[in-house]
N, C-alpha and C. Protein backbone atom coordinates (compact mmCIF):
# COMPACT_ATOMS: atom_id res chain seq x y z
N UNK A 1 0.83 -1.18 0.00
CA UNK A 1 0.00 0.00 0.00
C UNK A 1 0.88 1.24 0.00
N UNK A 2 0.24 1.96 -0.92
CA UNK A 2 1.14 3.41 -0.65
C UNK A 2 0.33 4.19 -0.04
N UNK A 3 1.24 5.41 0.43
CA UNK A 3 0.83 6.17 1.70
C UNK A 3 -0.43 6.84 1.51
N UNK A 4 -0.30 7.37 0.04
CA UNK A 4 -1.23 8.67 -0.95
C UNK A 4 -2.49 7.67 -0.93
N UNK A 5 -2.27 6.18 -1.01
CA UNK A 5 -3.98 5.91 -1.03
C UNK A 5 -4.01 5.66 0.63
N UNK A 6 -3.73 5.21 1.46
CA UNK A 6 -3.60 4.85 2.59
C UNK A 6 -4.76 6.88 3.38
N UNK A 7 -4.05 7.81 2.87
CA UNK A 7 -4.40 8.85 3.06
C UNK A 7 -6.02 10.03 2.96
N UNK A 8 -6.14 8.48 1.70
CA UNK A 8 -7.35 8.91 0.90
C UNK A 8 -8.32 8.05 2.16
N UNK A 9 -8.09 7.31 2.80
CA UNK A 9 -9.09 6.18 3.84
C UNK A 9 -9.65 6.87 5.20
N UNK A 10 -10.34 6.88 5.32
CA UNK A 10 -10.94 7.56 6.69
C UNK A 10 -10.64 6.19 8.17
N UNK A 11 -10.19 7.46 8.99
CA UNK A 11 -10.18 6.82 10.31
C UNK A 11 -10.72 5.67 10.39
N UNK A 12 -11.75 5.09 10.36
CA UNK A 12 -12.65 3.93 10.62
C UNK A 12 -11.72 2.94 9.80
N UNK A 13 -12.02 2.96 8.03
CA UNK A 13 -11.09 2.26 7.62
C UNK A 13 -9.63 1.82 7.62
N UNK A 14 -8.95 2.58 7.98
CA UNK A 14 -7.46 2.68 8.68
C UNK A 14 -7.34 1.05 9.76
N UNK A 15 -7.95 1.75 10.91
CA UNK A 15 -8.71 1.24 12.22
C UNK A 15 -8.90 -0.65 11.72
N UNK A 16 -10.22 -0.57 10.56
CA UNK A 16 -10.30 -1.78 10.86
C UNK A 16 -9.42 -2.81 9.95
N UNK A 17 -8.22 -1.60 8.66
CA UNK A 17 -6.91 -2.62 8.39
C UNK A 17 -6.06 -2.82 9.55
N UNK A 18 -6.16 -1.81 10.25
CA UNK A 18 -5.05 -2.92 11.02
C UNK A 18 -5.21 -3.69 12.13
N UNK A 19 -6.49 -4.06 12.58
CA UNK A 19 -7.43 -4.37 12.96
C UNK A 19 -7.22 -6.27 12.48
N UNK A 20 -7.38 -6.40 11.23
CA UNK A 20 -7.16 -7.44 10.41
C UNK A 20 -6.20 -7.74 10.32
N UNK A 21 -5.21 -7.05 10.48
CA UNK A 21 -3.69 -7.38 10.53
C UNK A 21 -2.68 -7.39 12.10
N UNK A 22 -3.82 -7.86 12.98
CA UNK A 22 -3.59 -7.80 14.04
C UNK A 22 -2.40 -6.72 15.06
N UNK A 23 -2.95 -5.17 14.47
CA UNK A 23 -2.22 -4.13 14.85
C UNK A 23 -2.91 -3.41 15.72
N UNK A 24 -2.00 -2.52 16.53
CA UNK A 24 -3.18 -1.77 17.68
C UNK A 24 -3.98 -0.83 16.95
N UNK A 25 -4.96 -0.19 16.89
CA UNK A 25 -5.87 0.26 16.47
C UNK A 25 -5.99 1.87 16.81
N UNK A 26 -5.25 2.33 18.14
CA UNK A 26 -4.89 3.69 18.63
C UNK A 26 -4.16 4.30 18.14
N UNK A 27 -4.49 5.87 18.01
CA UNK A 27 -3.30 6.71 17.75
C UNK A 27 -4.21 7.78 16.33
N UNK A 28 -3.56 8.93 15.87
CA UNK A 28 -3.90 9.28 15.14
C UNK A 28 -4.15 9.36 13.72
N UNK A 29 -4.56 9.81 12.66
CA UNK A 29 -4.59 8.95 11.52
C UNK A 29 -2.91 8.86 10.91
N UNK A 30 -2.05 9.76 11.36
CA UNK A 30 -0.90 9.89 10.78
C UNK A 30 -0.30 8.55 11.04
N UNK A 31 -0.46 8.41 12.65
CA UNK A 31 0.32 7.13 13.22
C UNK A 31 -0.37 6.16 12.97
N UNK A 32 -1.44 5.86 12.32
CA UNK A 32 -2.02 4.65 11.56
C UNK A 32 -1.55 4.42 10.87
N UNK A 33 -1.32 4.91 10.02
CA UNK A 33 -0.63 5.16 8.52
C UNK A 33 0.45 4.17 8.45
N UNK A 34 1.33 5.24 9.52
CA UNK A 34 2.94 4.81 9.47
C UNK A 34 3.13 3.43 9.85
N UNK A 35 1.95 3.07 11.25
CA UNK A 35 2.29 1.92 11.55
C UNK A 35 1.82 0.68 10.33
N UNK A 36 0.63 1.20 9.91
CA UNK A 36 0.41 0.31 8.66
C UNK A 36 1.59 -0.05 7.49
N UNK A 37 2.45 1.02 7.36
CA UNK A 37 3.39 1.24 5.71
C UNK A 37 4.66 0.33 6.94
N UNK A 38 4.81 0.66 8.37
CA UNK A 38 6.23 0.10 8.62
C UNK A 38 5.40 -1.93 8.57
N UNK A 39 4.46 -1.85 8.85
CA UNK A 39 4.54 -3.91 9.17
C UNK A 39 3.62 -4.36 7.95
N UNK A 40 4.19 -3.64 6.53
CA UNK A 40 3.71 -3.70 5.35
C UNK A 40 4.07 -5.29 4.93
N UNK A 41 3.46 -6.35 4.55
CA UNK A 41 4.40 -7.39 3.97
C UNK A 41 4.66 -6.78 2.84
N UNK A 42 6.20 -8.02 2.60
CA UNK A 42 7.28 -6.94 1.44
C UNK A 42 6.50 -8.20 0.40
N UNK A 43 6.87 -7.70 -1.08
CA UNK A 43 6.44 -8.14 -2.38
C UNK A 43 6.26 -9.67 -2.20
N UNK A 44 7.61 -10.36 -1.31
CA UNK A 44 7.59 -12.13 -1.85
C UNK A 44 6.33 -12.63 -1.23
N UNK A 45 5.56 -11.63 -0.32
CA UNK A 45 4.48 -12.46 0.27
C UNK A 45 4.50 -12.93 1.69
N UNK A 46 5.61 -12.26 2.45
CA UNK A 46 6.22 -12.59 3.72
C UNK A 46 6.74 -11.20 4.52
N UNK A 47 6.39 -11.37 5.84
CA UNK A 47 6.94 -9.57 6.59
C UNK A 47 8.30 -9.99 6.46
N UNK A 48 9.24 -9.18 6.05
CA UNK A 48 10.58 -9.12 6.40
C UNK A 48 11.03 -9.50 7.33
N UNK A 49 10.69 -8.43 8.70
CA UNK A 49 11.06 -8.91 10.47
C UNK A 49 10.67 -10.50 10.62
N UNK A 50 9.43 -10.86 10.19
CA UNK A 50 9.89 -12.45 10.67
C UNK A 50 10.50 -13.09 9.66
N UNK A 51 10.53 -12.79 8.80
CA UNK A 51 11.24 -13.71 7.62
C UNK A 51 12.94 -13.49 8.54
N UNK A 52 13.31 -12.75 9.37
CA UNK A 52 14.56 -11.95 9.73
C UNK A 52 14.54 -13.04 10.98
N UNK A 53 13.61 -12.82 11.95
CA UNK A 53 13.27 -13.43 13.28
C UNK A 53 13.79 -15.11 12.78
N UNK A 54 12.87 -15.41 12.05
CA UNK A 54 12.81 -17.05 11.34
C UNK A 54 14.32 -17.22 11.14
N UNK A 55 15.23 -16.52 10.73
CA UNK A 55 16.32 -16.76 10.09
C UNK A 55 17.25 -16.80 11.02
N UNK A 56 17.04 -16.00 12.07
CA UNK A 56 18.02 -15.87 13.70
C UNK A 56 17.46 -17.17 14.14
N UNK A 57 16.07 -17.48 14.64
CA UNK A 57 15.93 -18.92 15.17
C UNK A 57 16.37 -20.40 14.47
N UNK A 58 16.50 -19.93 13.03
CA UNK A 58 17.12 -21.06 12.40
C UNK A 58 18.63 -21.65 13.16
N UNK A 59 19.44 -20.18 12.80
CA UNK A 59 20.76 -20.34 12.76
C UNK A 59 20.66 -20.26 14.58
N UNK A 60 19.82 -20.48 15.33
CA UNK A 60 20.31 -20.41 17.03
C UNK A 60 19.59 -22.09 17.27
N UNK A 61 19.30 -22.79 16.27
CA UNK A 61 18.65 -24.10 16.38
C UNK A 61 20.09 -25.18 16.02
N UNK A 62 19.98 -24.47 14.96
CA UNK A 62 21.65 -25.00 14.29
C UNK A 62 22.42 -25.30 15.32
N UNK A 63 23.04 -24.22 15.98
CA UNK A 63 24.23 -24.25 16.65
C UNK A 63 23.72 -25.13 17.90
N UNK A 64 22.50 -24.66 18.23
CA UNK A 64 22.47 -25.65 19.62
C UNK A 64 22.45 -27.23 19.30
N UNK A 65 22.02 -27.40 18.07
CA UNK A 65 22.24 -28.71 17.57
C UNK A 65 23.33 -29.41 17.09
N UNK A 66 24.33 -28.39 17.15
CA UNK A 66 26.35 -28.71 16.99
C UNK A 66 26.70 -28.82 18.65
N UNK A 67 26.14 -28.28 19.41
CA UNK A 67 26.77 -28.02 20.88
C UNK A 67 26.10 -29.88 21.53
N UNK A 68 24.72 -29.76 21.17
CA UNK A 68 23.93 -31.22 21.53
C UNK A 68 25.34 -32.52 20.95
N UNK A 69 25.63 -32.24 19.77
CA UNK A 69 26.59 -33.74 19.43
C UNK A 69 27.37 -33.33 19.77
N UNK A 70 28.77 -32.39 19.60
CA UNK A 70 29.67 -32.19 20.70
C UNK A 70 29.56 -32.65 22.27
N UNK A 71 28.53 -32.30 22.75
CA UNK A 71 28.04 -32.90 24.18
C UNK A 71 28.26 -34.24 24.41
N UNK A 72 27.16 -35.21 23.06
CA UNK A 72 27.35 -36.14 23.24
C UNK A 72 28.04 -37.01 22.45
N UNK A 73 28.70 -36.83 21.95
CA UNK A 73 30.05 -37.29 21.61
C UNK A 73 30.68 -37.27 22.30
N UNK A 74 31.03 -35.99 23.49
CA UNK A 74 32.21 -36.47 24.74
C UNK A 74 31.84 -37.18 25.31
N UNK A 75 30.54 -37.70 25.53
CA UNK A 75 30.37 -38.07 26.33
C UNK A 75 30.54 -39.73 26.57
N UNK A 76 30.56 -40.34 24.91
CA UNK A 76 30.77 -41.39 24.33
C UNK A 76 32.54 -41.24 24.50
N UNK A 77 33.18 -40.48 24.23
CA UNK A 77 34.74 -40.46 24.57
C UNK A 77 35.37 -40.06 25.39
N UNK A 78 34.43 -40.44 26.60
CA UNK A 78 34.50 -39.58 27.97
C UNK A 78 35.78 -40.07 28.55
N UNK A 79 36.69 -39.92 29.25
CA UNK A 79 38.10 -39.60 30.29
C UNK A 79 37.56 -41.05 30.62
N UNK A 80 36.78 -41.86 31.47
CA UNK A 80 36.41 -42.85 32.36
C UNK A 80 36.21 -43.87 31.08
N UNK A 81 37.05 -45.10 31.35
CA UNK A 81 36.43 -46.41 30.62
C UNK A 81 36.39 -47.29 31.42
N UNK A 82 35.54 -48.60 30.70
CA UNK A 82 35.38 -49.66 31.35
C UNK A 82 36.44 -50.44 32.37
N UNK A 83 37.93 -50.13 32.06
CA UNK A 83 38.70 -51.36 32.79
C UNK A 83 39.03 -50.40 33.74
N UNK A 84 39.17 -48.72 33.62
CA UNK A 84 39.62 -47.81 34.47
C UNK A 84 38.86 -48.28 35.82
N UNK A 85 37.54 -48.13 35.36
CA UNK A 85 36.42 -48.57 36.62
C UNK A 85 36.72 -50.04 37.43
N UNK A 86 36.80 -50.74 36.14
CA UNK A 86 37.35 -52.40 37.08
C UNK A 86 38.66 -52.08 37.54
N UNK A 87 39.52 -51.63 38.03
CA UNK A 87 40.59 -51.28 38.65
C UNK A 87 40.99 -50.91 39.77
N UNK A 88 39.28 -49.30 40.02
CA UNK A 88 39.08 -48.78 40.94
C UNK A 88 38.60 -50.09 41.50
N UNK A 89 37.62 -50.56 41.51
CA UNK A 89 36.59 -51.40 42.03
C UNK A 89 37.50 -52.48 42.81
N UNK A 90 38.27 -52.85 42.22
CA UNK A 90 39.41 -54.61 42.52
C UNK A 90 40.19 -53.91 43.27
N UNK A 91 40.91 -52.51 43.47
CA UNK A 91 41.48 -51.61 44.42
C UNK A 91 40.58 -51.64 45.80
N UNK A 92 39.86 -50.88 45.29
CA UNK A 92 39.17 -51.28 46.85
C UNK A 92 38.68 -52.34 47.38
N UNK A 93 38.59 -53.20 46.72
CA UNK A 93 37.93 -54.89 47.26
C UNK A 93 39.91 -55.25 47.95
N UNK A 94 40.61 -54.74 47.02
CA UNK A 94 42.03 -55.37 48.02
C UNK A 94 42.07 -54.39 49.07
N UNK A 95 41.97 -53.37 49.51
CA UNK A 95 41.59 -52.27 50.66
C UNK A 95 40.92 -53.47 51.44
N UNK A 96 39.75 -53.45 50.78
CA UNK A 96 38.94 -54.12 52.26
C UNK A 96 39.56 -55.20 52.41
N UNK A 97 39.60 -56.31 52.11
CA UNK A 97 40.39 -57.15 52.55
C UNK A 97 41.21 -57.18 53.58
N UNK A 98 42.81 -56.23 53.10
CA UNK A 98 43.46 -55.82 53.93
C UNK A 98 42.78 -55.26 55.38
N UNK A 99 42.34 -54.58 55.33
CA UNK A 99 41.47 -53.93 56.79
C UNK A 99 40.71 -55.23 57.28
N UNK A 100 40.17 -56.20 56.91
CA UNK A 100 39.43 -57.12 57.39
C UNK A 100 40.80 -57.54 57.56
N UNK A 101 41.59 -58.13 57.10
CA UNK A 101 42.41 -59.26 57.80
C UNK A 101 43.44 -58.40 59.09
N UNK A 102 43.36 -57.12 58.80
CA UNK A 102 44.39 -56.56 59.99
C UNK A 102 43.03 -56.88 61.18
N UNK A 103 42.52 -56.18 61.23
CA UNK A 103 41.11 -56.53 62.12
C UNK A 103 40.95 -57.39 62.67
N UNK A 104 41.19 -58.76 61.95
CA UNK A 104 40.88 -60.01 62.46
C UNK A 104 42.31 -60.45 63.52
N UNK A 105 43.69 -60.01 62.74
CA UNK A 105 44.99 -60.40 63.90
C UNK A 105 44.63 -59.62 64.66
N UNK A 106 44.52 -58.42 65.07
CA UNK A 106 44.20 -57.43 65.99
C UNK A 106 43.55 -58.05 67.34
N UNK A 107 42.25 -58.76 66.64
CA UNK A 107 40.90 -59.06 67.89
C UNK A 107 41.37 -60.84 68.06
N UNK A 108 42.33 -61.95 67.58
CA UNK A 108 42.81 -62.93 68.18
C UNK A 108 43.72 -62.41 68.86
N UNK A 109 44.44 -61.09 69.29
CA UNK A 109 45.18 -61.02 69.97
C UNK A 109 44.97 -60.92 71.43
């Protein structure tokens, strides 16, 4: 829409385009206008700002979806493996032991 017909529209009509275009409806006819010509959709058939918005949430979906496999990928090549753990585990089973058998000369004494 251009401004010159936008100009030619009386208050009421103004009101109930943007009304339909889910815009606030207050203000004077000037600031109808303007707000109508600024959240104009552009030619391809799409508002710019979200076509803009859409394009930031793309690329912030992306990345969190590089940070998600990075994540879990370490997590698959994590510092801790299987025999590290059987090591700890057979370490402390010889700990206890030891303490049980000092324990036991201790109390026949």
């Amino acid at each position: 829409m251009e401004r010159d017909s936008l100009e030619l529209m009386t208050v009421a009509q103004l009101k109930k385009l943007l009304a339909e275009h889910s815009l606030p409806v207050s203000g004077r006819k000037a600031e109808l206008i303007d707000r109508l010509i600024e959240n104009q959709e552009d030619p391809r058939g799409g508002n710019s700002d979200k076509e803009e918005e859409i394009g930031i949430l793309e690329s912030r979906q992306d990345t969190a979806a590089e940070v998600i496999e990075t994540v879990v990928s370490d997590i698959g090549d994590g510092p801790v493996t299987p025999e590290e753990s059987d090591v700890t585990f057979q370490t402390m089973m010889l700990i206890g032991a030891v303490v049980l058998a000092l324990g036991l000369v201790i109390l026949s004494l």
